[in-house]
Protein backbone atom coordinates (compact mmCIF):
# COMPACT_ATOMS: atom_id res chain seq x y z
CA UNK A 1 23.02 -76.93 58.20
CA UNK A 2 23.75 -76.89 54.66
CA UNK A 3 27.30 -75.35 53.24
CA UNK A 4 27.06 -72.05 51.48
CA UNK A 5 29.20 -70.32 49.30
CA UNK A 6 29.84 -67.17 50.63
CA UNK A 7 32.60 -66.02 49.18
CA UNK A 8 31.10 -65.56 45.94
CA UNK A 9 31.76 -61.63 45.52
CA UNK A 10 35.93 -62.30 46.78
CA UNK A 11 35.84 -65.44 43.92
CA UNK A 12 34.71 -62.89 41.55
CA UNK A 13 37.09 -59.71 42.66
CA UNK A 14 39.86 -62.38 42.26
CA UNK A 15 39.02 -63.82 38.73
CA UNK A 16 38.72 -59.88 37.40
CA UNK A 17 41.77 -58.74 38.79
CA UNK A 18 43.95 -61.41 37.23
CA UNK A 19 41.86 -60.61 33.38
CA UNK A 20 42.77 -56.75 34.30
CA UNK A 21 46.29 -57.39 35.01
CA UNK A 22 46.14 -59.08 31.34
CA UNK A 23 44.63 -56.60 29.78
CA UNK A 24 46.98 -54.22 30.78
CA UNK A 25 49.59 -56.39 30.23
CA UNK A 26 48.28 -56.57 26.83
CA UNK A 27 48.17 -52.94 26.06
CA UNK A 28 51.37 -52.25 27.78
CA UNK A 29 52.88 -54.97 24.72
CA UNK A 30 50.58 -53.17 22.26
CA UNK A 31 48.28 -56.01 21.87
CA UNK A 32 44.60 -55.46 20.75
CA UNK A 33 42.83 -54.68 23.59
CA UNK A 34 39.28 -57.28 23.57
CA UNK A 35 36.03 -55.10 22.43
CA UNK A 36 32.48 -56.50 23.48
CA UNK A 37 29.71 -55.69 21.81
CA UNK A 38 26.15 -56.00 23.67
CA UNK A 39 22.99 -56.01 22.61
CA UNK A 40 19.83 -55.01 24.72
CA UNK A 41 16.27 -54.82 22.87
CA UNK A 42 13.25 -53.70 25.05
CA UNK A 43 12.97 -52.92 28.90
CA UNK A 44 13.44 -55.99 30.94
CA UNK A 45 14.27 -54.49 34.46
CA UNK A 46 16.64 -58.14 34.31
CA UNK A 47 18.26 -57.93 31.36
CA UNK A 48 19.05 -54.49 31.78
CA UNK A 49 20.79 -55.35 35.37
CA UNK A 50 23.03 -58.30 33.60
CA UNK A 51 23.81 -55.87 30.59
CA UNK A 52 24.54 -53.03 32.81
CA UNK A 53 26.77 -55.34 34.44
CA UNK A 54 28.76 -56.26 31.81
CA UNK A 55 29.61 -53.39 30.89
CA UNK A 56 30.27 -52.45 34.45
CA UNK A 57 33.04 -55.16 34.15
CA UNK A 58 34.23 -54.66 31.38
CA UNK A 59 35.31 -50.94 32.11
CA UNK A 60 36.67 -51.91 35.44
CA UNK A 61 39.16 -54.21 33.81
CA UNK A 62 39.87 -52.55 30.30
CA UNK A 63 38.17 -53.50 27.66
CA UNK A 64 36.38 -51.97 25.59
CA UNK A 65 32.87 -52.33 25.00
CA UNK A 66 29.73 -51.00 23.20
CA UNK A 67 26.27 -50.92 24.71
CA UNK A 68 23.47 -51.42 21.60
CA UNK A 69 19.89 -50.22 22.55
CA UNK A 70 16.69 -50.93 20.61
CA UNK A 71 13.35 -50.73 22.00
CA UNK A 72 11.07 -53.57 22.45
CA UNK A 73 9.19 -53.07 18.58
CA UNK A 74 12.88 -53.18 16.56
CA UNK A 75 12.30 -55.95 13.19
CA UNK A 76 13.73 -59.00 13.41
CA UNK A 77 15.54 -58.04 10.09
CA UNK A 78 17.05 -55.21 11.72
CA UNK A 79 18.49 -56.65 14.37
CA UNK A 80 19.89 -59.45 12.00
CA UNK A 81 21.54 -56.54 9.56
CA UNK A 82 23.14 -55.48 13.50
CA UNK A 83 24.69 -58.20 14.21
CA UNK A 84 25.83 -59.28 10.41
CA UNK A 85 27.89 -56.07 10.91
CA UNK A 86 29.33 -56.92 13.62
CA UNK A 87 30.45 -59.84 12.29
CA UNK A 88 31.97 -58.16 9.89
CA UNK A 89 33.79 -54.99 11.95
CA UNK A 90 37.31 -56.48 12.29
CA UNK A 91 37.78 -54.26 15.75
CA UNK A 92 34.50 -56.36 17.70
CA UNK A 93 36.03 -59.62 19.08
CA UNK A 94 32.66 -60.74 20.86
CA UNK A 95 29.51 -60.08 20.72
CA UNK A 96 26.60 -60.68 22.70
CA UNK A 97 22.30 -60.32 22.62
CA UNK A 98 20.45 -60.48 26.05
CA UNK A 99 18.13 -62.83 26.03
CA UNK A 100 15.24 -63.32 26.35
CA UNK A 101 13.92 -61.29 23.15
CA UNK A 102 10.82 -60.26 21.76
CA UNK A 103 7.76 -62.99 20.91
CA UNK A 104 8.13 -61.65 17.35
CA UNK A 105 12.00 -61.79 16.70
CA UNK A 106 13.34 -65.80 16.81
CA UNK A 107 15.77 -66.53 19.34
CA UNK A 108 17.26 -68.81 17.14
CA UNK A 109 17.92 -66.96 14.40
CA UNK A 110 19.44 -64.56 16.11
CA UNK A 111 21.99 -66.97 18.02
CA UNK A 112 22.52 -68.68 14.90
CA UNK A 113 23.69 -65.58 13.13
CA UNK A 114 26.52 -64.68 15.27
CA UNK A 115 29.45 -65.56 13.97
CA UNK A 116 30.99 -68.66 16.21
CA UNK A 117 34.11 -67.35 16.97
CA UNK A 118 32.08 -64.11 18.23
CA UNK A 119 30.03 -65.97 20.30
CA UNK A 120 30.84 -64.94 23.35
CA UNK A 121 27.98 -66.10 25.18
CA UNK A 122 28.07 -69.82 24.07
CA UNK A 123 24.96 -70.44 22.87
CA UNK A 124 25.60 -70.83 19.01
CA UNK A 125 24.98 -74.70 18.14
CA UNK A 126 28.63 -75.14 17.36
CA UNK A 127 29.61 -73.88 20.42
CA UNK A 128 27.29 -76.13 22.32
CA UNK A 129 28.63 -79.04 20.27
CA UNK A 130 32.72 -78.35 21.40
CA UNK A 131 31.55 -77.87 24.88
CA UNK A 132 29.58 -81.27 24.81
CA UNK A 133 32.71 -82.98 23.25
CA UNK A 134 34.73 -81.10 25.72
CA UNK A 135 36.98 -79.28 23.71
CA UNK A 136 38.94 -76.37 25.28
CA UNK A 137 38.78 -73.80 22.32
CA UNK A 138 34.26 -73.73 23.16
CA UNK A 139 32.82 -70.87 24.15
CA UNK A 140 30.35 -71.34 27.39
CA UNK A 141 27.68 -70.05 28.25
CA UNK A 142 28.69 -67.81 31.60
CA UNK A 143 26.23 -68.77 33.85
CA UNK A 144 27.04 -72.52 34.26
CA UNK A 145 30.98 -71.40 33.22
CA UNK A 146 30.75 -68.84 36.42
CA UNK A 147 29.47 -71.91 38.81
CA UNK A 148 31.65 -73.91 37.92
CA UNK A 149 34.96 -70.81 38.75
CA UNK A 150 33.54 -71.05 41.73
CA UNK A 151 33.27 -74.32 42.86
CA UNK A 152 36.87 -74.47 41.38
CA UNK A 153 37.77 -71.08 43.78
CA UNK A 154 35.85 -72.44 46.74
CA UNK A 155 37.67 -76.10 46.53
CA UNK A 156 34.40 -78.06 46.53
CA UNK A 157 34.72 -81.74 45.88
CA UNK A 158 33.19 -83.13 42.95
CA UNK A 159 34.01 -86.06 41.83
CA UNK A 160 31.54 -88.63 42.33
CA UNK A 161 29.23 -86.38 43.67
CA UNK A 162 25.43 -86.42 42.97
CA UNK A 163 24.47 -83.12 41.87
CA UNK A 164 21.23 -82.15 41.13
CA UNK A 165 20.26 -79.57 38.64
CA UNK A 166 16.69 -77.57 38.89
CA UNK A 167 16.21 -76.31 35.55
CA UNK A 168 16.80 -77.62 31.89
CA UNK A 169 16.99 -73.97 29.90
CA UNK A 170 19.36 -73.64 27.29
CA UNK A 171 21.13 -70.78 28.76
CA UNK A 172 22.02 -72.55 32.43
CA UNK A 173 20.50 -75.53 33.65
CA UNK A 174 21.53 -77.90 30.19
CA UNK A 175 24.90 -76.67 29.99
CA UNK A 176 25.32 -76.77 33.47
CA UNK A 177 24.43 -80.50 34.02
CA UNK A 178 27.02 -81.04 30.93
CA UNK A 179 29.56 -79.50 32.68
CA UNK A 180 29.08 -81.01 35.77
CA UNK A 181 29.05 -84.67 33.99
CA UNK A 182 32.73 -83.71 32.05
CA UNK A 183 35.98 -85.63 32.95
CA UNK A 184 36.79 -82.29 34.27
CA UNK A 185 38.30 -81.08 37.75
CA UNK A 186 35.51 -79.81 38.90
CA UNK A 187 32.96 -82.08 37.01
CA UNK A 188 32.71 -85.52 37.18
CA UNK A 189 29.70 -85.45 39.33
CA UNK A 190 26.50 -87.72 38.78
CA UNK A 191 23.94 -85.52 37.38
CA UNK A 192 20.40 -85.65 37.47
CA UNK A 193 18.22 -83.00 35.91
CA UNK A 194 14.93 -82.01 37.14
CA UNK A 195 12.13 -79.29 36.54
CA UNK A 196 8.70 -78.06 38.26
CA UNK A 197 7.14 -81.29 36.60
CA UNK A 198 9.74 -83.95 37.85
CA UNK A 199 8.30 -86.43 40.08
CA UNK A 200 9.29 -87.28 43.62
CA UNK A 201 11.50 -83.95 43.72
CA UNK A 202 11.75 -83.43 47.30
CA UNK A 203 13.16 -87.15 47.44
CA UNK A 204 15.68 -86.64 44.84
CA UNK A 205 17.19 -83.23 45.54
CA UNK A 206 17.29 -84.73 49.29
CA UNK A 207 19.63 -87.17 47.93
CA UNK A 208 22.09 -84.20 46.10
CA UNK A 209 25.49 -83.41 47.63
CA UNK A 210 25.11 -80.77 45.36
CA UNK A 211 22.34 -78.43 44.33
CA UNK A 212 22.13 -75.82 41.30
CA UNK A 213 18.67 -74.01 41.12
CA UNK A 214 17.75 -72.66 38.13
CA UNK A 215 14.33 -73.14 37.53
CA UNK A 216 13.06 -69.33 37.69
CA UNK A 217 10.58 -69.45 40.59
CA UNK A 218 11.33 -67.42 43.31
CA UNK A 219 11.80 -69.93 46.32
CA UNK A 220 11.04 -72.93 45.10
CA UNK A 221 13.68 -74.95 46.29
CA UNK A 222 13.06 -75.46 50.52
CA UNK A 223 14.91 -76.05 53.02
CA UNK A 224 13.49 -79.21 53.61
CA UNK A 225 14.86 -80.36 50.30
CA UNK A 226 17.89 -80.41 51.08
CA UNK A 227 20.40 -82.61 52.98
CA UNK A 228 22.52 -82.16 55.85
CA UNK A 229 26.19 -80.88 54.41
CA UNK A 230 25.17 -80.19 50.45
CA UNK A 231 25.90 -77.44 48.33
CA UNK A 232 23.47 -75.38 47.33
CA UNK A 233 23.78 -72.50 44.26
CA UNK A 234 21.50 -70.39 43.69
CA UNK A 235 21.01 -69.40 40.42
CA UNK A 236 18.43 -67.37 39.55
CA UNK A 237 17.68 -63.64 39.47
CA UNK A 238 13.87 -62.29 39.92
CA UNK A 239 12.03 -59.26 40.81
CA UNK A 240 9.51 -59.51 43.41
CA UNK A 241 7.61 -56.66 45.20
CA UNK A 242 8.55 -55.55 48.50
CA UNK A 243 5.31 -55.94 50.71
CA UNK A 244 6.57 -53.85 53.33
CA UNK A 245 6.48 -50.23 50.91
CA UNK A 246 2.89 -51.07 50.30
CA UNK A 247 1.93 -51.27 53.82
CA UNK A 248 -0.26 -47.96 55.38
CA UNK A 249 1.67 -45.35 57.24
CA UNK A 250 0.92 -43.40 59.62
């Protein structure tokens, strides 16, 4: 029986209480009061659910935020005038663009062109730099930041620990196995990364104590894959159709 983290939700309730109690703390002291700005181009059912969310969160504990909509044809140019003014408006402290974008707008133009200390979401390459070298003032990306709150909130030992991560995107499963490698409590874990091409899978993640799937295919991690007593997180997020509505009534 493999350990599961199930207390996810209660890790999550906790971490936003203490920012809201902040933020009012804040406001109470007449401190500026943090303003996200988000970004959402086109109608991917999953970015919209991680936008929506955000903004969910951030009006449950204060701060303000502004929800930016383009649909899926917006210029590249346009969207890089968008965020140059962002930049520049004194009263946005972060700023984030759901990825993944358009095939005709570059990804990495766009990241690039957010201003690092806006950077909310941790992907700009300066901000992958300071988390590589460690240093406390880098943005990171949430995903992997999120695990690793709650491997902190859940007390799960990692030092020395083999962890294998499924996945090498830029937006989780690179960052993650970086964190997860830092002389960091939690971190300090022996990482391996793999993807749907890595050889011998089964064998390896059967080796993991702990397991971080974020490769973007429904189910592809098994339970036979995994050892007696690891951790397994599940990262990823997909759509699939429910067979049971298509099935004749009657």
């Amino acid at each position: 029986m493999q350990n599961a983290i199930t207390g996810w939700k209660k890790t999550a309730k906790t971490i936003l209480n203490t920012v809201k109690i902040d933020v009012a703390q804040r406001a109470a002291t007449g401190k500026k009061i943090p303003h996200l700005a988000a970004i959402l181009v086109g109608n991917n059912g999953a970015s919209q659910t991680y936008v929506n969310s955000k903004v969910k969160a951030c009006n449950e504990i204060g701060f303000i935020s502004t929800l930016i909509e383009y649909e899926e044809e917006v210029s590249e140019m346009k969207l890089l005038d968008k965020i140059q003014e962002l930049n520049e408006d004194m009263s946005v402290d972060g700023i984030l663009v759901q990825l993944p974008l358009p095939a005709h707008i570059s990804e990495k133009k766009v990241i690039e062109a957010i201003a690092v200390s806006k950077d909310v979401d941790g992907f700009h390459p300066e901000n992958i730099g300071r988390m590589i070298m460690g240093e406390a003032e880098a943005f990171i990306p949430a995903t992997p930041y999120g695990i690793m709150l709650l491997l902190e909130h859940n007390n799960i030992a990692t030092k020395g620990k083999h962890a294998v991560v499924l996945g090498r995107s830029n937006i989780v499963g690179r960052p993650m196995s970086i964190l997860l490698s830092n002389n960091t409590n939690p971190g300090n874990c022996t990482v391996t990364v793999c993807h749907s091409r890595t050889e011998n899978l089964n064998e390896i993640c059967s080796q993991a104590d702990i397991i971080v799937a974020a490769i973007g295919q429904p189910e592809f991690l098994k339970a036979e894959m995994v050892k007696e007593g690891a951790v397994v997180v599940d990262v990823g997020i997909t759509r699939l159709e429910d067979a049971s509505k298509n099935r004749a009534t009657g």
